[in-house]
C-alpha atoms as a PDB file:
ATOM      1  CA  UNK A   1     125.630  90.598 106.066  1.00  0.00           C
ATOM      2  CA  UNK A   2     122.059  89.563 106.060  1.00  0.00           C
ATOM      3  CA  UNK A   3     119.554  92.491 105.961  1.00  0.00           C
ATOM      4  CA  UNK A   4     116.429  90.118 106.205  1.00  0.00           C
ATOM      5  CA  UNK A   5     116.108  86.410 107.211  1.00  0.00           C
ATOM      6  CA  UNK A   6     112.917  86.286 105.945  1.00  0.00           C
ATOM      7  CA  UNK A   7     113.695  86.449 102.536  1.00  0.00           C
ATOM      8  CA  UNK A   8     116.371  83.732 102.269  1.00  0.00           C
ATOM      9  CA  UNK A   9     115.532  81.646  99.622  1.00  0.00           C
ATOM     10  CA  UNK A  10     112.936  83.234  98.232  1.00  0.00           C
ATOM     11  CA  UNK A  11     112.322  84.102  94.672  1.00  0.00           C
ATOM     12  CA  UNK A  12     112.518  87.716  93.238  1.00  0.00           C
ATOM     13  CA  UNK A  13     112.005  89.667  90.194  1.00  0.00           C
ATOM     14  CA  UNK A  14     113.061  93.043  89.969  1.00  0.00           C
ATOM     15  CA  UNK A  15     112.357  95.235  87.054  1.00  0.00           C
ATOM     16  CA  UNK A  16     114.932  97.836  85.955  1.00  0.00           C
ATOM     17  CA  UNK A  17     116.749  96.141  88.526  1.00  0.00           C
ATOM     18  CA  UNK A  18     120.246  97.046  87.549  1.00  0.00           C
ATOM     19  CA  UNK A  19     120.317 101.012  88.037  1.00  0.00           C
ATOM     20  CA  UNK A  20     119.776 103.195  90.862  1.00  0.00           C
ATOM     21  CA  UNK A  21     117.030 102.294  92.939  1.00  0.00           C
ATOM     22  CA  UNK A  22     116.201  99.093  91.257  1.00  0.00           C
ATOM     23  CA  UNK A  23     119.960  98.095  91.608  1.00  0.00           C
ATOM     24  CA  UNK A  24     119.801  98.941  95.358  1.00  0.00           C
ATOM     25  CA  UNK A  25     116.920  97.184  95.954  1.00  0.00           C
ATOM     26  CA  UNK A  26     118.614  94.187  93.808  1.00  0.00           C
ATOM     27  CA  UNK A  27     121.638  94.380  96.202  1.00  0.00           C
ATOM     28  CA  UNK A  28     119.672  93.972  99.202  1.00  0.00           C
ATOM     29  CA  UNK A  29     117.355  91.121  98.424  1.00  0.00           C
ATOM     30  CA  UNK A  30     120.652  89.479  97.736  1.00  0.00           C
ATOM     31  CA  UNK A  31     122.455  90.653 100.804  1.00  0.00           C
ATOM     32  CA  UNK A  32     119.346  88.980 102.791  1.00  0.00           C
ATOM     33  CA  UNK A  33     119.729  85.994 100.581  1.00  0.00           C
ATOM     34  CA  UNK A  34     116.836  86.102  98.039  1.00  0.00           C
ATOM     35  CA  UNK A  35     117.319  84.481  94.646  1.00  0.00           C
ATOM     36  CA  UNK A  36     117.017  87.184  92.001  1.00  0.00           C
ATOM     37  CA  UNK A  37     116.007  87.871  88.472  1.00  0.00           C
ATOM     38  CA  UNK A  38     117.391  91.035  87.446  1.00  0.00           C
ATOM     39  CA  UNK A  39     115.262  92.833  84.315  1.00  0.00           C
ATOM     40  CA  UNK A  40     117.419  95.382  82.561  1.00  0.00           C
ATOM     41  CA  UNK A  41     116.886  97.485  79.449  1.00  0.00           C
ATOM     42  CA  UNK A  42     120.030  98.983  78.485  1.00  0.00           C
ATOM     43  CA  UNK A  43     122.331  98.044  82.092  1.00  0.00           C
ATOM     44  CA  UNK A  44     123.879  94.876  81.078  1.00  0.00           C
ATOM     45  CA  UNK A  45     127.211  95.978  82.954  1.00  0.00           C
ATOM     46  CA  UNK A  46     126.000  96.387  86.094  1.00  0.00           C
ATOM     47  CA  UNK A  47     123.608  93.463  85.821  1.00  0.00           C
ATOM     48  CA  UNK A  48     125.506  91.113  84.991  1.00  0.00           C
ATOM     49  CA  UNK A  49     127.774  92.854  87.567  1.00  0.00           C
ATOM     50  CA  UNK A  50     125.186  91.837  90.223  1.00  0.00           C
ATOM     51  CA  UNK A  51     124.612  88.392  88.987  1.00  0.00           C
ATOM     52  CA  UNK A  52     128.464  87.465  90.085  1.00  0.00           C
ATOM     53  CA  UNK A  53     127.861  89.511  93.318  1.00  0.00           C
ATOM     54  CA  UNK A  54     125.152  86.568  94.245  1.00  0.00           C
ATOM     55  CA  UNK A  55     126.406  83.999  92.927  1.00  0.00           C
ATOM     56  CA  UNK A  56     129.655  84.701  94.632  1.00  0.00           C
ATOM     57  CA  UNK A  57     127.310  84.145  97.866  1.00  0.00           C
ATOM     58  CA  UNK A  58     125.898  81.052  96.554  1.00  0.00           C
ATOM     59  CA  UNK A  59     122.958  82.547  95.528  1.00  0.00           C
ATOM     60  CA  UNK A  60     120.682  81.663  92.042  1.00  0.00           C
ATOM     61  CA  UNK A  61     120.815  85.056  90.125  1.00  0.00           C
ATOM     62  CA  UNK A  62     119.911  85.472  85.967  1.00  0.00           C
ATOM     63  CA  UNK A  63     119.851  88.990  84.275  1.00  0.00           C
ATOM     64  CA  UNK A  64     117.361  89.366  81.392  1.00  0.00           C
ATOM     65  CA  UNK A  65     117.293  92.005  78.649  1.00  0.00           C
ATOM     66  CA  UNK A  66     113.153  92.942  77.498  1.00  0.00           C
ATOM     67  CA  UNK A  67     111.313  96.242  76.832  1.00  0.00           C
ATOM     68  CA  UNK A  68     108.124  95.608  79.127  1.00  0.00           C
ATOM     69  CA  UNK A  69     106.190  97.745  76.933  1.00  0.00           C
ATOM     70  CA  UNK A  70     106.056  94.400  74.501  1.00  0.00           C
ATOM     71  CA  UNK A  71     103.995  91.976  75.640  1.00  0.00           C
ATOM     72  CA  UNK A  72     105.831  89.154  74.048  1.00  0.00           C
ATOM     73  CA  UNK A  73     108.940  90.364  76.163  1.00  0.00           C
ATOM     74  CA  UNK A  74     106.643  90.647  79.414  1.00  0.00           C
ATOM     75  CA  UNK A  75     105.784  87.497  79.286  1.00  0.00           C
ATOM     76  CA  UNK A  76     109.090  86.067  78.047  1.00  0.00           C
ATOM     77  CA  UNK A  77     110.958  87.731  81.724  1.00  0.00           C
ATOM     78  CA  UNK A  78     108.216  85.942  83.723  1.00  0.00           C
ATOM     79  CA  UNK A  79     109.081  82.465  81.797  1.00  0.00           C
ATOM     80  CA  UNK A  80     112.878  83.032  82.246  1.00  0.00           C
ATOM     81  CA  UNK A  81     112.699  83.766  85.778  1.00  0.00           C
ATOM     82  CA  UNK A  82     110.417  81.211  86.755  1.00  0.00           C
ATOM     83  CA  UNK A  83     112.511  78.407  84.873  1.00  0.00           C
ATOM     84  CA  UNK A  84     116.165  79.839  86.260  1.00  0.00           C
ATOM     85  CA  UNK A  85     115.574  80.402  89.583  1.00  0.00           C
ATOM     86  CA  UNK A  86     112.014  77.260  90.016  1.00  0.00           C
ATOM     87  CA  UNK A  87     109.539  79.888  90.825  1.00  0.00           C
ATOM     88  CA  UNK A  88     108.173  83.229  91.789  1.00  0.00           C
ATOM     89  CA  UNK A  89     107.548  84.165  95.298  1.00  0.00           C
ATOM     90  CA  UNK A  90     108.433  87.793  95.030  1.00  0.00           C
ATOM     91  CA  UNK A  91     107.838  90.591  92.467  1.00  0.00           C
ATOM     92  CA  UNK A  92     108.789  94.349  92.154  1.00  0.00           C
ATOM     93  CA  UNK A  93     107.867  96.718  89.401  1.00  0.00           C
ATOM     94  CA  UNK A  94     110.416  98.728  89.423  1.00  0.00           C
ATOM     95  CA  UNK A  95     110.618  99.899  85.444  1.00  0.00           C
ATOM     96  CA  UNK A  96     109.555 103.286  84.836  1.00  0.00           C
ATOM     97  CA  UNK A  97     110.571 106.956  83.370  1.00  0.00           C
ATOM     98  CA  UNK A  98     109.795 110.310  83.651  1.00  0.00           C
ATOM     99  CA  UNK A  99     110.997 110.553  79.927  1.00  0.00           C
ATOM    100  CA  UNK A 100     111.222 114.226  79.470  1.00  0.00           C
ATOM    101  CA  UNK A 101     109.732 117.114  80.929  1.00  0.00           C
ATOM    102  CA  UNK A 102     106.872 118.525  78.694  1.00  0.00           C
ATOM    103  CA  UNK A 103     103.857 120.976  79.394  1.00  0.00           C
ATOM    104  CA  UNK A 104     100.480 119.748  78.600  1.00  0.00           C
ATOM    105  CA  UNK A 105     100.735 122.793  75.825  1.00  0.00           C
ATOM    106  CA  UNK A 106     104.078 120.820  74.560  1.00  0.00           C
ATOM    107  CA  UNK A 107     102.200 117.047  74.872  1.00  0.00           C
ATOM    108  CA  UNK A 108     102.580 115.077  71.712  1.00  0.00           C
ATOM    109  CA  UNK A 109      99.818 112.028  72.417  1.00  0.00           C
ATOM    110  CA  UNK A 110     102.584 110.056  71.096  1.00  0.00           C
ATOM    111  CA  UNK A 111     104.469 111.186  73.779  1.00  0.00           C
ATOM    112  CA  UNK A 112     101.644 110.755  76.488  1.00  0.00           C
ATOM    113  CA  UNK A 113     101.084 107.281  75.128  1.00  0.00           C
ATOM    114  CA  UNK A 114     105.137 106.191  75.382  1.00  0.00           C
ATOM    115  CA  UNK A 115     105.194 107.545  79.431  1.00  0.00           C
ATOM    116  CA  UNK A 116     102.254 105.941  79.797  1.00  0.00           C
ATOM    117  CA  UNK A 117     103.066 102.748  78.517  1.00  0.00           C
ATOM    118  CA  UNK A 118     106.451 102.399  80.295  1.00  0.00           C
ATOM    119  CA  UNK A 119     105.233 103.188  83.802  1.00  0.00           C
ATOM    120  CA  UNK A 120     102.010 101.747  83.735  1.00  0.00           C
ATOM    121  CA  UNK A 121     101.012  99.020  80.657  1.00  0.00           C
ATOM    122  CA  UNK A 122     104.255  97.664  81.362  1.00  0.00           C
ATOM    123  CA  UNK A 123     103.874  97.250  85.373  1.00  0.00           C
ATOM    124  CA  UNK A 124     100.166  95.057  83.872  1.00  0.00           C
ATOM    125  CA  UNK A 125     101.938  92.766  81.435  1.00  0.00           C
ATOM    126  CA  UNK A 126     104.483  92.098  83.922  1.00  0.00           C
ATOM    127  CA  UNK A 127     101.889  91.631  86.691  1.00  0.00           C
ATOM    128  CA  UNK A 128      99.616  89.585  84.708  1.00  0.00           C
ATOM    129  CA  UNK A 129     102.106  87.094  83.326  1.00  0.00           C
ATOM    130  CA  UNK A 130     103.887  86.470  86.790  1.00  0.00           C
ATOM    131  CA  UNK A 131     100.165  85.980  88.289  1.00  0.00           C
ATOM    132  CA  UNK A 132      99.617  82.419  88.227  1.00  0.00           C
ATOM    133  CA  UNK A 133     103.246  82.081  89.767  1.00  0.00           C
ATOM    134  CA  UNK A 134     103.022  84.140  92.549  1.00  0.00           C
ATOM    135  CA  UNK A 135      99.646  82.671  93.507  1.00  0.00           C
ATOM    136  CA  UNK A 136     101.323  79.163  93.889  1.00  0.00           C
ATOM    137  CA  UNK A 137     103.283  80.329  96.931  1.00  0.00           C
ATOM    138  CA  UNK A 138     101.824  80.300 100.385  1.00  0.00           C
ATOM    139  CA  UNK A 139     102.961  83.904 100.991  1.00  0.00           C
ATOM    140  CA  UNK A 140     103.937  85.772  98.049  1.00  0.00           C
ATOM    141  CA  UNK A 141     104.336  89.563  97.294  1.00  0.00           C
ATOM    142  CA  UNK A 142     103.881  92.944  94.846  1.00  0.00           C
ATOM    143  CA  UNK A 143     105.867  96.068  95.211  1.00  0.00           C
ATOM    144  CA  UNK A 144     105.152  98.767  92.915  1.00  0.00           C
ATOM    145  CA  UNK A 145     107.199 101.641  92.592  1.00  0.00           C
ATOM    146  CA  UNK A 146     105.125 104.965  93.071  1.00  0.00           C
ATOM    147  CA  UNK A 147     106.409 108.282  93.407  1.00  0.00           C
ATOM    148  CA  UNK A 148     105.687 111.457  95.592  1.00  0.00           C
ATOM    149  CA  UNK A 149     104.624 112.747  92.256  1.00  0.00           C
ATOM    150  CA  UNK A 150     101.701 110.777  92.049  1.00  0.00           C
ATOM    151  CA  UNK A 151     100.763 112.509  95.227  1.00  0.00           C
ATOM    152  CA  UNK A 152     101.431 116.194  94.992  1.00  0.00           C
ATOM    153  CA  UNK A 153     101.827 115.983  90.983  1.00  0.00           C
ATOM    154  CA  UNK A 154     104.770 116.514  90.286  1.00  0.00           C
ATOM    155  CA  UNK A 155     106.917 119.736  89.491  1.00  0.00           C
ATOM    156  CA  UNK A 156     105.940 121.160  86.020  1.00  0.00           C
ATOM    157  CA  UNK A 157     106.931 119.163  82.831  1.00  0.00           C
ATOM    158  CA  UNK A 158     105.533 115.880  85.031  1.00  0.00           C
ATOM    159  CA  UNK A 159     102.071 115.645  83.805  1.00  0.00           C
ATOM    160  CA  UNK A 160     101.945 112.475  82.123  1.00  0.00           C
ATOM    161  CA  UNK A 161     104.345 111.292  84.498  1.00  0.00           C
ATOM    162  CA  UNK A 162     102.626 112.741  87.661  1.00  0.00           C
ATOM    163  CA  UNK A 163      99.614 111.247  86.297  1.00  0.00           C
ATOM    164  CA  UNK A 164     100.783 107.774  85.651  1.00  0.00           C
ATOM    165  CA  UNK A 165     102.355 107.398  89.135  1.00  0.00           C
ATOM    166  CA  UNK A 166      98.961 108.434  90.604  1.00  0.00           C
ATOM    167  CA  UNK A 167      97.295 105.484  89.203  1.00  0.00           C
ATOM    168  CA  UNK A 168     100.198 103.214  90.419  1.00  0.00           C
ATOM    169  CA  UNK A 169      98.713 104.328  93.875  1.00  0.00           C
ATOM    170  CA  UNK A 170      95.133 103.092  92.474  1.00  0.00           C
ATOM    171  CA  UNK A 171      96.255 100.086  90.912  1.00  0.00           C
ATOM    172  CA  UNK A 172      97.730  98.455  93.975  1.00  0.00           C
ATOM    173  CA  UNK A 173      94.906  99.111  95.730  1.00  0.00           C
ATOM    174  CA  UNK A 174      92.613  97.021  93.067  1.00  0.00           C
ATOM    175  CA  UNK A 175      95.162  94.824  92.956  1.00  0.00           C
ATOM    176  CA  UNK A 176      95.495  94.220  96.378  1.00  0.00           C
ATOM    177  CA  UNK A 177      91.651  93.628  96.767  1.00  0.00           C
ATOM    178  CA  UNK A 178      92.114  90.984  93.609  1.00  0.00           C
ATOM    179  CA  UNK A 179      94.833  88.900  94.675  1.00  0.00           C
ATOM    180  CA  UNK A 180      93.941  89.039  98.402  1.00  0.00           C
ATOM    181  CA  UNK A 181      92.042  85.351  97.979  1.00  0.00           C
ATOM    182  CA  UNK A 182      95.312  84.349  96.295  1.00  0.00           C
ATOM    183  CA  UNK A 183      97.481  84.837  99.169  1.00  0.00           C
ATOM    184  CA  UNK A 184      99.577  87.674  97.269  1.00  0.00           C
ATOM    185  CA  UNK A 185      99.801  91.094  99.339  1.00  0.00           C
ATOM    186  CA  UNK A 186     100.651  94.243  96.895  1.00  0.00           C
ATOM    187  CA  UNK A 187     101.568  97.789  98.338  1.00  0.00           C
ATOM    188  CA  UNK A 188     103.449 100.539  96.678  1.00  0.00           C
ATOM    189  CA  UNK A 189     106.083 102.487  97.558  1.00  0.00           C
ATOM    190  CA  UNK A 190     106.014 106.793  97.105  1.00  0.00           C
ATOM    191  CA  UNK A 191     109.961 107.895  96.910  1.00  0.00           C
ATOM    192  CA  UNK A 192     110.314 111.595  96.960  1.00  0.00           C
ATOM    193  CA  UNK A 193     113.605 113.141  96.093  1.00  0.00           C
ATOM    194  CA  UNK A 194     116.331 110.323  95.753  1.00  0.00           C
ATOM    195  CA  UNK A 195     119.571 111.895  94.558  1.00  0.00           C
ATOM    196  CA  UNK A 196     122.320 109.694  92.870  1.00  0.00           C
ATOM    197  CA  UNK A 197     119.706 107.956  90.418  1.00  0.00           C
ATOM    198  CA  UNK A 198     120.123 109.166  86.256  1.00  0.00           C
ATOM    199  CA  UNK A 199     116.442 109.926  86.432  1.00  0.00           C
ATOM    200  CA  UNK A 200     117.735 113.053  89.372  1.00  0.00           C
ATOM    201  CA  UNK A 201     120.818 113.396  87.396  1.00  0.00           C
ATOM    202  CA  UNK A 202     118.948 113.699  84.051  1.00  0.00           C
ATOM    203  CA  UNK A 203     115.516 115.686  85.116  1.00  0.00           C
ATOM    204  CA  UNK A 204     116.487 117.514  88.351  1.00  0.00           C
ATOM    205  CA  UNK A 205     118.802 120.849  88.318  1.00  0.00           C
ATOM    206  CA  UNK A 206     121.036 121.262  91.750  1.00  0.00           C
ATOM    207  CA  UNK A 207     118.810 124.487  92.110  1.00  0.00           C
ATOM    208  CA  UNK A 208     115.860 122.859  91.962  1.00  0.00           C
ATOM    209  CA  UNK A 209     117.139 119.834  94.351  1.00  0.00           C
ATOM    210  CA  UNK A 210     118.686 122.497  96.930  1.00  0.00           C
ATOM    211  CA  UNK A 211     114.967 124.001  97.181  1.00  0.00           C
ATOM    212  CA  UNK A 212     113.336 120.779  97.846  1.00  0.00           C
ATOM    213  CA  UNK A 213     115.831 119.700 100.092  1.00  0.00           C
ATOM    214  CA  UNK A 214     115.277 123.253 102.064  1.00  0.00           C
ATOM    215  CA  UNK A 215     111.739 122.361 102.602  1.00  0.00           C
ATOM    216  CA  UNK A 216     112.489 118.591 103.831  1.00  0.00           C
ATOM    217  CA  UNK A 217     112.078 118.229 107.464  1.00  0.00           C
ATOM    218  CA  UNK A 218     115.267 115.961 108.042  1.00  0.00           C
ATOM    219  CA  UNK A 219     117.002 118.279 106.142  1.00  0.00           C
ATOM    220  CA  UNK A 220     118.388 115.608 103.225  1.00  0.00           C
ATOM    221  CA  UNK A 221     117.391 114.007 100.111  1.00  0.00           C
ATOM    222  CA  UNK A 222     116.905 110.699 100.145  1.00  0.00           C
ATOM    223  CA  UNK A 223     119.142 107.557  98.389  1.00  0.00           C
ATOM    224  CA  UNK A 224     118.723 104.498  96.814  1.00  0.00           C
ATOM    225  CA  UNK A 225     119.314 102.486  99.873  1.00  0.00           C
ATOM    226  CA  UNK A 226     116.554 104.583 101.556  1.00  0.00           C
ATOM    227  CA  UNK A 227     113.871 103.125  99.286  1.00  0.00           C
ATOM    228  CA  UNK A 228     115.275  99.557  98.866  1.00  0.00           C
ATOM    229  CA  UNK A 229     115.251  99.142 102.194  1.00  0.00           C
ATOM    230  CA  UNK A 230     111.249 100.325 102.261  1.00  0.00           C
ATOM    231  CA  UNK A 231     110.894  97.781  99.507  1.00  0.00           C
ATOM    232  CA  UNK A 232     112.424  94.650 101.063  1.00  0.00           C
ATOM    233  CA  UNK A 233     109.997  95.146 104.658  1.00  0.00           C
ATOM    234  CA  UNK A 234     106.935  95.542 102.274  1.00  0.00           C
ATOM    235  CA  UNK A 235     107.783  92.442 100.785  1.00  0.00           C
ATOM    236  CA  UNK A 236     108.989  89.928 103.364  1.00  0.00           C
ATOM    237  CA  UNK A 237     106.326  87.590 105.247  1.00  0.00           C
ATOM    238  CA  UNK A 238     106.424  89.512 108.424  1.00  0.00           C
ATOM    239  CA  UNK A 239     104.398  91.877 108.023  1.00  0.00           C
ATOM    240  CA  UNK A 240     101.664  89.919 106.672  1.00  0.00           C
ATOM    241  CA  UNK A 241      98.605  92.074 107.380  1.00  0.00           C
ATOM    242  CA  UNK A 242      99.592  95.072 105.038  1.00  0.00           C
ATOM    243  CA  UNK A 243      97.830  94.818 101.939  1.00  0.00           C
ATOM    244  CA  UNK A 244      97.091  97.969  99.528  1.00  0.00           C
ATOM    245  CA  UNK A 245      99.346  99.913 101.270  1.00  0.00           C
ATOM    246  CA  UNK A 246     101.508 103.303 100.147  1.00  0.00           C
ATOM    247  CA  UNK A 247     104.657 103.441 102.291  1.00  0.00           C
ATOM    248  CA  UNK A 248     105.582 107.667 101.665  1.00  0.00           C
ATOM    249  CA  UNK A 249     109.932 107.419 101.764  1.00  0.00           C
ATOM    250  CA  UNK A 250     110.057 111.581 101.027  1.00  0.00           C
ATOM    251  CA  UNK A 251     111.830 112.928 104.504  1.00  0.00           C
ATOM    252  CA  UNK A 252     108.662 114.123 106.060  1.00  0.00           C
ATOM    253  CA  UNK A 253     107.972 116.718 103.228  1.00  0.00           C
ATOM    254  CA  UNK A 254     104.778 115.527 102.234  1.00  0.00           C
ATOM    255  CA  UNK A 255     103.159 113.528 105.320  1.00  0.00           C
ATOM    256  CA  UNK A 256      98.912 113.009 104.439  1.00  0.00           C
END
């Protein structure tokens, strides 16, 4: 079933593309008939999985192993992609990791440095190589993923992580302001609680999720299809004006 005309034929890149919310969001574009290149890190299974889902529609699909913290391997997944599927329309930065939960009397700068580096140095070497790509399209488009976190800050353990989400929200802004003249919009979207993810199942108790959900005013968590769907109107053409956007997906629980 197509979820999106608007996105048939186009090219994507989704990072971390082949677990929970990335695969979701993976699933979709393909559903609406995208072409995808699906960045994984340790998911070959279910991205290579996803690759014979799309091509069993007909559609161009290439999974691609890299850490995104290397800049070699940054730039590598933007050279694959492009030469696979013949360009770049479409890009989301997906890739990203709470890590472990750790007190700022616990933080290691080691530590700061690695969460730091895989949410947000990565997102710039990805950005940066697939630049001059995007910008030859007539409409093309950046997705970051955020997180309700980098609103409220996060529950405790989440400082570096709280804190590297926040400047996700300030990045896209820039960003958006940088590559406006280039004809690429980039917004962000803030997910709140998303059960059936590994970073829920890893770094969120059912005690702790039961006492969120309490205080959400629809009275659920959310789920990967919640966000990918968030992700794939951000980045089709018809909504053209929004630029430097944050589109909140949290159930009403934070609303400012």
């Amino acid at each position: 079933m197509k979820i999106n005309n608007k996105l048939t034929g186009k090219n994507v890149l989704i990072t971390a593309g082949a677990q929970g919310i990335g695969e979701a969001i993976t699933k979709q574009f393909i559903d609406s008939g995208a072409h995808v290149a699906i960045h994984y890190f340790s998911s070959s299974d279910t991205a290579n999985q996803l690759v014979q889902y799309a091509k069993n529609k007909d559609i161009k699909a290439i999974s691609i192993k890299g850490d995104l913290t290397k800049e070699e391997d940054a730039n590598d997944l933007i050279k694959q992609t492009v030469e696979a599927l013949g360009g770049l329309d479409i890009l989301i930065n997906n890739a990203g990791s709470l890590v472990a939960r750790k007190l700022l009397s616990e933080m290691e700068t080691e530590f700061w440095n690695r969460v730091m580096d895989i949410n947000l140095t990565s997102m710039m070497l990805v950005t940066r190589a697939a630049a001059s790509h995007l910008a030859k399209q007539t409409n093309s488009s950046i997705v970051n993923l955020a997180s309700l976190a980098g609103r409220k800050g996060g529950h405790p353990g989440s400082l570096a992580y709280a804190t590297s989400k926040g400047a996700i929200l300030t990045y896209t802004r820039a960003l958006a302001t940088e590559f406006g003249p280039q004809g690429t919009r980039v917004n962000a979207v803030a997910p709140g609680l998303i059960l059936g993810t590994s970073f829920h199942d890893t770094h969120t108790t059912k005690e702790s999720a039961a006492k969120t959900i309490a205080g959400i005013p629809i009275e659920r968590a959310g789920n990967p299809e919640d966000v990918a769907r968030a992700v794939l109107y951000l980045a089709s053409e018809y909504d053209g004006f929004i630029t430097g956007a944050t589109l909140d997906i949290n159930g009403g629980v934070y609303n400012m």
